[in-house]
Protein backbone atom coordinates (compact mmCIF):
# COMPACT_ATOMS: atom_id res chain seq x y z
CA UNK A 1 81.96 95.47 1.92
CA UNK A 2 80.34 92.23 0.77
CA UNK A 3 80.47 91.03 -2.23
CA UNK A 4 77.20 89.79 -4.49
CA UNK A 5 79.91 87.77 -6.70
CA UNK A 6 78.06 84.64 -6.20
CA UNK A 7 81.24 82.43 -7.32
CA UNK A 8 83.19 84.58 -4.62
CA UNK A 9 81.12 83.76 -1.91
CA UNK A 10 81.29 80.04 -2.75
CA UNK A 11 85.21 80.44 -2.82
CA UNK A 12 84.84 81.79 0.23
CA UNK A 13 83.71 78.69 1.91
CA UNK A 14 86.33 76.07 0.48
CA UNK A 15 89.73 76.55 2.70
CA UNK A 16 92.77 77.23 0.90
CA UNK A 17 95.76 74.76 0.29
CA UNK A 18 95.24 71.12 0.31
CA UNK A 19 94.44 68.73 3.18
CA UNK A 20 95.78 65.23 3.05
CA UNK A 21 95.26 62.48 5.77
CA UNK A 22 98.28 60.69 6.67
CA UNK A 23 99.60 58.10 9.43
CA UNK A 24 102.84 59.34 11.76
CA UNK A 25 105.11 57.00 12.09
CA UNK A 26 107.92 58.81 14.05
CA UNK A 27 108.74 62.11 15.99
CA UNK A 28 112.09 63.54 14.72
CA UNK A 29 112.58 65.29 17.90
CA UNK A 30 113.21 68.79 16.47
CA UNK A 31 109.27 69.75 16.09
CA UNK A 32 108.91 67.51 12.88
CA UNK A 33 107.62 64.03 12.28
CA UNK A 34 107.59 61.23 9.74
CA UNK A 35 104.43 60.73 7.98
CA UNK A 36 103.34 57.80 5.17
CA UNK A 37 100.50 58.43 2.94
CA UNK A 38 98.35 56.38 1.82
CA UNK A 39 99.98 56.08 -1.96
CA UNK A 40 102.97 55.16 0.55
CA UNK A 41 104.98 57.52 0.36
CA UNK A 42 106.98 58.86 3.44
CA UNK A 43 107.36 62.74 3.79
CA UNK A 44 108.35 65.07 6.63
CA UNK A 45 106.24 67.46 8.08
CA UNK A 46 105.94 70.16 10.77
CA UNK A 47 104.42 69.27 14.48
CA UNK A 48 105.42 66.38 16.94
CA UNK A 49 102.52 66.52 19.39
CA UNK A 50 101.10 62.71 17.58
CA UNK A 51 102.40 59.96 18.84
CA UNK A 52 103.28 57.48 16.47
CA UNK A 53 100.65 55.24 14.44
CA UNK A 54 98.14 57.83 14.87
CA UNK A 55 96.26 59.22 11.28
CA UNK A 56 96.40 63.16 11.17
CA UNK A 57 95.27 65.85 8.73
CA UNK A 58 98.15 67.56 6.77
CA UNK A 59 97.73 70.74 5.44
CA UNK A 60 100.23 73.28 3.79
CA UNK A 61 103.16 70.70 5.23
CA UNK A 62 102.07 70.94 8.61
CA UNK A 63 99.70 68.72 10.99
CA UNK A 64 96.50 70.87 11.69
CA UNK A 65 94.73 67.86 13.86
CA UNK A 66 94.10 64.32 14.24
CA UNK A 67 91.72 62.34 11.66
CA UNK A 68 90.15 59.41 12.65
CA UNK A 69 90.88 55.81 11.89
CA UNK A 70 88.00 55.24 8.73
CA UNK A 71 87.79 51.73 7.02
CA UNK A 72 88.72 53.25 3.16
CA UNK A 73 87.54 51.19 0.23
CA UNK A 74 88.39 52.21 -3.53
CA UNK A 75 86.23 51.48 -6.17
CA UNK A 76 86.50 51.96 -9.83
CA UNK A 77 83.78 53.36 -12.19
């Protein structure tokens, strides 16, 4: 049944858990890899199909797929 909740329906389209982009730089060997954020930070997370150096999309601790290398510029307001 669906629902008319209009705030549930927008829910709905957001996917759950956070995605961060990070860059791998090593395969553990074991099905995990190294990753740096951006802040740089180093964490481990699941997968070890990226090779090295590439940018990937991290969700829930785990690489869902490759990002692609974006120029990133911060600006303050």
């Amino acid at each position: 049944m669906a629902t008319t909740n209009i705030w549930q329906q927008f829910k709905a389209l957001i996917p759950e858990g956070v995605r961060i982009v990070a860059t791998i730089t090593a395969n553990n060997g074991n099905g995990t890899s190294q990753a740096t954020l951006r802040d740089g930070s180093v964490i481990t997370v699941k997968g070890g199909a990226v090779s090295s150096g590439q940018k990937v999309f991290i969700q829930d601790g785990e690489i869902k797929d490759t990002a692609p290398s974006l120029a990133q510029y911060e600006v303050e307001v």
